[in-house]
Protein backbone atom coordinates (compact mmCIF):
# COMPACT_ATOMS: atom_id res chain seq x y z
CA UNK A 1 0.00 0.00 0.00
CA UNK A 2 1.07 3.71 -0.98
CA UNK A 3 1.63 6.58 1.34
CA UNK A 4 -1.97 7.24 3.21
CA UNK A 5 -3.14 10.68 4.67
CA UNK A 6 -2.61 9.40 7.89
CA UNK A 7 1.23 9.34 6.90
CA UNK A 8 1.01 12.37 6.15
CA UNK A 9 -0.46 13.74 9.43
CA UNK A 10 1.84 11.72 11.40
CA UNK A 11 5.10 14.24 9.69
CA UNK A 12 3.12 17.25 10.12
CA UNK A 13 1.82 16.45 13.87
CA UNK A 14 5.74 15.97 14.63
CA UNK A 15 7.14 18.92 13.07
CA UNK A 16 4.33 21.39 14.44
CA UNK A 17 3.01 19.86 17.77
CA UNK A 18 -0.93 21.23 17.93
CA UNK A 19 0.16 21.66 21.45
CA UNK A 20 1.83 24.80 20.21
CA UNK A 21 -1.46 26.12 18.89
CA UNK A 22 -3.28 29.27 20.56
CA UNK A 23 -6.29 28.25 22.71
CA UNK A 24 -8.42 29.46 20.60
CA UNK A 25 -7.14 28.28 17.08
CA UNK A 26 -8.72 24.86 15.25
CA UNK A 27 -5.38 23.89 13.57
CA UNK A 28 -5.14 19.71 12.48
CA UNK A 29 -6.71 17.66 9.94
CA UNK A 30 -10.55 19.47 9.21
CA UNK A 31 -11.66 17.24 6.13
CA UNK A 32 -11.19 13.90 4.53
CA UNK A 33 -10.31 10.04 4.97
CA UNK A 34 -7.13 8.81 7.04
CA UNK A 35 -7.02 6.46 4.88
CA UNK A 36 -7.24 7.57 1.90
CA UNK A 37 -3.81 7.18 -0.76
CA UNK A 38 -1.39 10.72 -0.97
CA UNK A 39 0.14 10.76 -4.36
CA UNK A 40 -0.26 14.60 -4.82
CA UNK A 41 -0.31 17.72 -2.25
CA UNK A 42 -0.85 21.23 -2.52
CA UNK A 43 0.56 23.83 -0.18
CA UNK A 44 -1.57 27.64 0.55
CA UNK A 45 -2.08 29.99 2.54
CA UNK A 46 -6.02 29.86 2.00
CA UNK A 47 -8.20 27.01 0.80
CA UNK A 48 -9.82 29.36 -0.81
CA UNK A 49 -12.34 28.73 -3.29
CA UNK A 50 -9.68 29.83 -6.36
CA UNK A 51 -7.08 27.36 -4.04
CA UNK A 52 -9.87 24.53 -4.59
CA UNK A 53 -10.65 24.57 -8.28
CA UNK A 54 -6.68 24.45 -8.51
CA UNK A 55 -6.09 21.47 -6.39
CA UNK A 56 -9.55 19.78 -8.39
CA UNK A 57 -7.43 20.61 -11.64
CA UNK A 58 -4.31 19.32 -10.37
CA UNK A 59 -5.92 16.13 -8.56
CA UNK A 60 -5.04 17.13 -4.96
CA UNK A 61 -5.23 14.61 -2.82
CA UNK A 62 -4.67 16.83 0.45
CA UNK A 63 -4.35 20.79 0.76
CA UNK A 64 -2.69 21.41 3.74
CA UNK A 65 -2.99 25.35 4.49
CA UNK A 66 -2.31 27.80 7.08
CA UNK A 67 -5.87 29.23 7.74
CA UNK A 68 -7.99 27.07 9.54
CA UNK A 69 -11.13 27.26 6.86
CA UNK A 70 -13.25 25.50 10.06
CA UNK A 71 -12.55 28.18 12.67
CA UNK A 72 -16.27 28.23 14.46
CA UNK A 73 -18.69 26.24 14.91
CA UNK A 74 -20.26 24.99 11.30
CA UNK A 75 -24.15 24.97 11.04
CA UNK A 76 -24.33 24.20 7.19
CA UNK A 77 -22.35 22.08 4.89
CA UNK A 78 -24.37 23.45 1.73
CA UNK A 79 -24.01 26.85 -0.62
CA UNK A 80 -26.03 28.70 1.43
CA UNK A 81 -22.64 29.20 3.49
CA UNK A 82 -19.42 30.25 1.86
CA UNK A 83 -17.24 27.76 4.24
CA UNK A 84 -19.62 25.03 4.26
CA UNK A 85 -19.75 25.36 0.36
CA UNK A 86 -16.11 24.74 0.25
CA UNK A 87 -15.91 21.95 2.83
CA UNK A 88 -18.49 20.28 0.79
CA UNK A 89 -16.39 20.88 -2.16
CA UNK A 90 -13.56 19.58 -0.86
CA UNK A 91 -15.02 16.37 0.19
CA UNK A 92 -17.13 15.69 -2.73
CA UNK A 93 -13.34 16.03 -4.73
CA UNK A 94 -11.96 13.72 -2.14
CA UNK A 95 -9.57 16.15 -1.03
CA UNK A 96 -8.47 16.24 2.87
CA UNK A 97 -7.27 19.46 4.50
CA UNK A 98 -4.96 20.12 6.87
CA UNK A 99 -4.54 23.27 8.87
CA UNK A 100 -0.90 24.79 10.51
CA UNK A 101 -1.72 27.73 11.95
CA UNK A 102 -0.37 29.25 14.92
CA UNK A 103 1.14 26.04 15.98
CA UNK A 104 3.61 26.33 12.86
CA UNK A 105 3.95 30.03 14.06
CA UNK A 106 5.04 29.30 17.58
CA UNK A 107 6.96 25.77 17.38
CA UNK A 108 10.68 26.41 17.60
CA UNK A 109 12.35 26.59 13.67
CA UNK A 110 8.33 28.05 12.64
CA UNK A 111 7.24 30.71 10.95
CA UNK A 112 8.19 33.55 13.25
CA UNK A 113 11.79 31.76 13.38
CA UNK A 114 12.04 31.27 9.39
CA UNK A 115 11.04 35.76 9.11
CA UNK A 116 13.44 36.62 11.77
CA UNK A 117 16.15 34.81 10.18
CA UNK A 118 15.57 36.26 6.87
CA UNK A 119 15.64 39.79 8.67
CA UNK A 120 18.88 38.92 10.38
CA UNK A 121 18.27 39.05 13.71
CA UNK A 122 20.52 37.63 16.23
CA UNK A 123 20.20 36.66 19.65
CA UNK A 124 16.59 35.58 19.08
CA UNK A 125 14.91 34.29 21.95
CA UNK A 126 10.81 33.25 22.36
CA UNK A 127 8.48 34.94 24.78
CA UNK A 128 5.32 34.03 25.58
CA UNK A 129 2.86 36.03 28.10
CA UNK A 130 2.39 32.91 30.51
CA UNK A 131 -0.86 31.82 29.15
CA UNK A 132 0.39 29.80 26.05
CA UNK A 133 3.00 29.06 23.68
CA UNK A 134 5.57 31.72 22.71
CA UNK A 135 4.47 33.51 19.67
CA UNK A 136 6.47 36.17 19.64
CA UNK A 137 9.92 36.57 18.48
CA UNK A 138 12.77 39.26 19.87
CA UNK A 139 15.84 39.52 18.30
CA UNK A 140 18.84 41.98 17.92
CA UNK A 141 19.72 44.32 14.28
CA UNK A 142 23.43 44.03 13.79
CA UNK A 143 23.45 47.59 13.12
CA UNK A 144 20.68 49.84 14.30
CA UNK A 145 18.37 50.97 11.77
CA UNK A 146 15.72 54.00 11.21
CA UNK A 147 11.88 52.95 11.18
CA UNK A 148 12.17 53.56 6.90
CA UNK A 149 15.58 51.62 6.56
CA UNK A 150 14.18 48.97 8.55
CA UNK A 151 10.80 49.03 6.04
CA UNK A 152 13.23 48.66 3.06
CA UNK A 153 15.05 45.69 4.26
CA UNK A 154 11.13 44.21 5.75
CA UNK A 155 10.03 44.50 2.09
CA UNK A 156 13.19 42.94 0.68
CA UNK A 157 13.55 40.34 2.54
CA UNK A 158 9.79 39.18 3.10
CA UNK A 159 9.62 40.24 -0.67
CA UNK A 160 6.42 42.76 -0.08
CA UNK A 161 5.41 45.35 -2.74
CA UNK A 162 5.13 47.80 0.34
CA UNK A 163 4.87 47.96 3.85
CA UNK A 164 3.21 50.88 6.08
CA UNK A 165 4.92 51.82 9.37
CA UNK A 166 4.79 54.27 12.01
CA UNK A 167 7.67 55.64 13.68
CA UNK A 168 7.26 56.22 17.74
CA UNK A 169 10.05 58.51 17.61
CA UNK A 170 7.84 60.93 15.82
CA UNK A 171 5.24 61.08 18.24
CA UNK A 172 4.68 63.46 21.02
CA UNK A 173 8.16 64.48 20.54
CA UNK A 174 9.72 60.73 20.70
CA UNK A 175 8.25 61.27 24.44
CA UNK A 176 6.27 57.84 25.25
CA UNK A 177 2.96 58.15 27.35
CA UNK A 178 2.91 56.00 30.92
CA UNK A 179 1.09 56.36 33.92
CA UNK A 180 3.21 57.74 36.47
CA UNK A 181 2.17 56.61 39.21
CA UNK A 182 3.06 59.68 41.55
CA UNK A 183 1.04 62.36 39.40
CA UNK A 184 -2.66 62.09 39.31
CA UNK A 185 -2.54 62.47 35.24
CA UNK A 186 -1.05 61.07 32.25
CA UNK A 187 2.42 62.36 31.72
CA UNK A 188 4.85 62.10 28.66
CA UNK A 189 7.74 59.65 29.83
CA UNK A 190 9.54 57.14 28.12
CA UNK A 191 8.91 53.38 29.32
CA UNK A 192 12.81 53.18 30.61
CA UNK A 193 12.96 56.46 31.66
CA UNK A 194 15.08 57.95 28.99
CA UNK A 195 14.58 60.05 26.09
CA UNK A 196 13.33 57.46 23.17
CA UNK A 197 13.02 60.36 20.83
CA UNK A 198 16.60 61.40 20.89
CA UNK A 199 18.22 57.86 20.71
CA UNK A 200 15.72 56.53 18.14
CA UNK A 201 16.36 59.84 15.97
CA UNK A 202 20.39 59.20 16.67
CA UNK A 203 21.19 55.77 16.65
CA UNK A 204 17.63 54.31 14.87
CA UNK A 205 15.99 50.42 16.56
CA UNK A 206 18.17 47.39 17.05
CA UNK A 207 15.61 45.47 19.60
CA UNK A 208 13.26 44.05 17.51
CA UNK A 209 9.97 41.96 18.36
CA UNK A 210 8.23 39.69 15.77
CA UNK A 211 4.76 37.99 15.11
CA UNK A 212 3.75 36.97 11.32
CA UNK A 213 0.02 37.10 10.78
CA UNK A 214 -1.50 38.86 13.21
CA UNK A 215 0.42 40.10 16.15
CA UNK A 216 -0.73 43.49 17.96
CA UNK A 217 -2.42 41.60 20.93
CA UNK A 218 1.55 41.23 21.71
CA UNK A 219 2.14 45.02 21.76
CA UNK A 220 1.78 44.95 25.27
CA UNK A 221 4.07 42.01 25.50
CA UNK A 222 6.71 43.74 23.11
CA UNK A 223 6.72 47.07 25.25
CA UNK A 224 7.82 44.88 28.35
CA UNK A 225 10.40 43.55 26.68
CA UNK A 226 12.00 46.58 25.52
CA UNK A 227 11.61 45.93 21.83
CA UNK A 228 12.24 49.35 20.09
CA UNK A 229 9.55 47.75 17.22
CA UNK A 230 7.10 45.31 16.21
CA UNK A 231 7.04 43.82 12.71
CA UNK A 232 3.29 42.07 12.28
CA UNK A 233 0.87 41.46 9.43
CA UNK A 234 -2.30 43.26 10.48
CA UNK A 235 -1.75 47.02 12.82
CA UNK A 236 -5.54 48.62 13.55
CA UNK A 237 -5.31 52.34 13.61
CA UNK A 238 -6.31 53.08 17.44
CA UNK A 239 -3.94 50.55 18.84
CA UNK A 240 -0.74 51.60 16.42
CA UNK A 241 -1.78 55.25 17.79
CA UNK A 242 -1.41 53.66 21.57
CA UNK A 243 1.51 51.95 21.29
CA UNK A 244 3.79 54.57 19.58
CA UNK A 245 2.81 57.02 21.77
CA UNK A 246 3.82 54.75 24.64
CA UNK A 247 7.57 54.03 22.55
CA UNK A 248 6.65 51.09 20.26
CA UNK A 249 7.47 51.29 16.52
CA UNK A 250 5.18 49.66 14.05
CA UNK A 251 6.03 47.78 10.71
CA UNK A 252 2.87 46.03 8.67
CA UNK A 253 3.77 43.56 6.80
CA UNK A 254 1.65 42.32 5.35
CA UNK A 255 -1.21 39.03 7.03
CA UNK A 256 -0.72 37.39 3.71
CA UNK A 257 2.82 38.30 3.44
CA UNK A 258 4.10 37.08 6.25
CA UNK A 259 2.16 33.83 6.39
CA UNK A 260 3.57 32.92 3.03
CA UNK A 261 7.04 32.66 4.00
CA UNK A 262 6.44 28.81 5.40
CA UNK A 263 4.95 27.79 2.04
CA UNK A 264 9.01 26.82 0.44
CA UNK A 265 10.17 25.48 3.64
CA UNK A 266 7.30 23.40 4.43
CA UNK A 267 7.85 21.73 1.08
CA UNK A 268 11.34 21.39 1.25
CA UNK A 269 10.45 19.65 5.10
CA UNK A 270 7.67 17.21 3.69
CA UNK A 271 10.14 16.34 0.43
CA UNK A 272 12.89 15.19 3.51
CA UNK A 273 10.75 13.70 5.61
CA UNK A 274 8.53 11.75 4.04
CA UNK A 275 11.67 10.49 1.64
CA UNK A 276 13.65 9.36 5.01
CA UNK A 277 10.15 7.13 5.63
CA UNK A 278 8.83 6.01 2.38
CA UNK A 279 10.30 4.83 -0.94
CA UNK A 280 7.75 7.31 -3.15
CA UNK A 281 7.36 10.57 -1.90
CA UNK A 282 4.00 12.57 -3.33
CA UNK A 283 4.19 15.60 -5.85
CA UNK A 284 3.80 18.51 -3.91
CA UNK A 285 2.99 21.70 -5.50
CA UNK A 286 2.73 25.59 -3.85
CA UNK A 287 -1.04 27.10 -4.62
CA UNK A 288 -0.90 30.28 -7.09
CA UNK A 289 -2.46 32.93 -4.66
CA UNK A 290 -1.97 36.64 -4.46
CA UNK A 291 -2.38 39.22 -1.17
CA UNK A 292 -5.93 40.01 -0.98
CA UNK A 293 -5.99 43.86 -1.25
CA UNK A 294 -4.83 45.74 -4.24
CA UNK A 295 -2.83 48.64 -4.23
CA UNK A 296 -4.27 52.41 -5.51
CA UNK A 297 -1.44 55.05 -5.61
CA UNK A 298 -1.87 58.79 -6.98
């Protein structure tokens, strides 16, 4: 008998443990047959309904993605829903799916390891805020860099058509906003006491934190750590205006962008390990996808 699905979960369970997965993410194997022969796999970020029709084209017999396409409870398996649509598709094809989400993000050698890597950072270590795995990254520049400089190399090295950022040491002065704890107001003064402003504008950020996908709910997180900035995929407007003003710099890069970057590795991975194991090792292909929002410049 050929290589079976379940093979194929067995490699992925090992290399990204779902206990590594956030509490509330449904990472693991969503649709299909254990069972059921592997001879060809496809590799996304989405299993979107344009990441379907490929895999039906290519006869896919597992898409193994980084989005969970299950994330809530699922009342209808029918096209009245737009996920229950493509679950149904998906089994009627006899295609399983597999999700690594922010298990793949966390696990030691993940995600967040492969983008801080390809920024350079050194003395990386993992932090976590005691109530699950570490997902987020803080390493050290070589050579400090401005907010923009450090934009450039983000977009060069995570290969982004642009990124948006916003620089702390603009704000109030460079002055970050704390609660002192003797005064009865707010009062502009820099987390460590010192002027943020005049260093950042001098010597630019070396102390970098790191979360691909979506990572401002570790602001908070990155400010007690010292970071100088956070590189994410998704930055809301309110909280990027918070977190500057409190000494935080801010890099989006990009949800899609920065999710992508396991796509090549995680094929290179399956190609080794499943070759150590078995004698055939399936085709596996990389989905054609493209970031979701389009660009409009004047």
């Amino acid at each position: 008998m050929g290589i079976t699905i379940r093979d194929i979960l067995k490699v992925l369970q090992e290399a990204a443990p779902l206990t590594y997965a956030e509490s509330y993410d449904n990472p693991g194997f969503l649709v299909g047959l254990k069972d059921h022969p592997c001879r060809r796999i496809m590799l996304a970020v989405d299993a979107s309904f344009e990441v379907i029709a490929q895999a039906k084209e290519a006869n896919i017999d597992m898409l193994i993605v980084h989005h969970p396409l299950i994330f809530h409870a699922l009342k209808k398996v029918s096209d009245e829903d737009l996920i229950g649509r493509r679950v149904y598709e998906l089994a009627r094809a006899g295609i399983a799916l597999y999700a690594l989400h922010t298990n793949l993000d966390a696990v030691p050698g993940g995600n967040i390891d492969l983008a801080a890597r390809r920024l350079g950072l050194k003395k990386i270590k993992a932090v976590s805020s005691g109530e699950g795995p570490a997902v987020l990254r803080i390493g050290t520049l070589e050579e400090p860099l401005s907010i923009e400089a450090l934009s450039h190399l983000v977009m060069e090295r995570f290969d982004l058509p642009y990124v948006r950022y916003v620089d702390a040491a603009s704000r109030m002065g460079g002055a970050a906003w704390r609660k002192d704890a003797s005064a009865e107001t707010d009062a502009p003064v820099s987390e460590a006491g010192t002027d943020f402003s005049e260093h950042a504008h001098q010597h630019g950020v070396n102390q970098i934190a790191l979360c691909t996908g979506s990572g401002m709910d570790f602001a908070e997180l990155s400010i007690q750590n010292k970071a100088q900035c956070l590189i994410t995929g998704d930055i809301g407007y309110h909280r990027a205006d918070e977190a500057s003003l409190r000494g935080l710099s801010l890099i989006e890069a990009s949800h899609f962008g920065t999710d992508r970057l396991s796509l090549e590795p995680l094929k290179e991975m399956l190609e080794k390990e499943i070759g150590q194991e078995f004698l055939e090792v399936p085709e596996i292909f990389i989905a054609k996808e493209k970031e979701l929002f389009n660009i409009v410049s004047r």
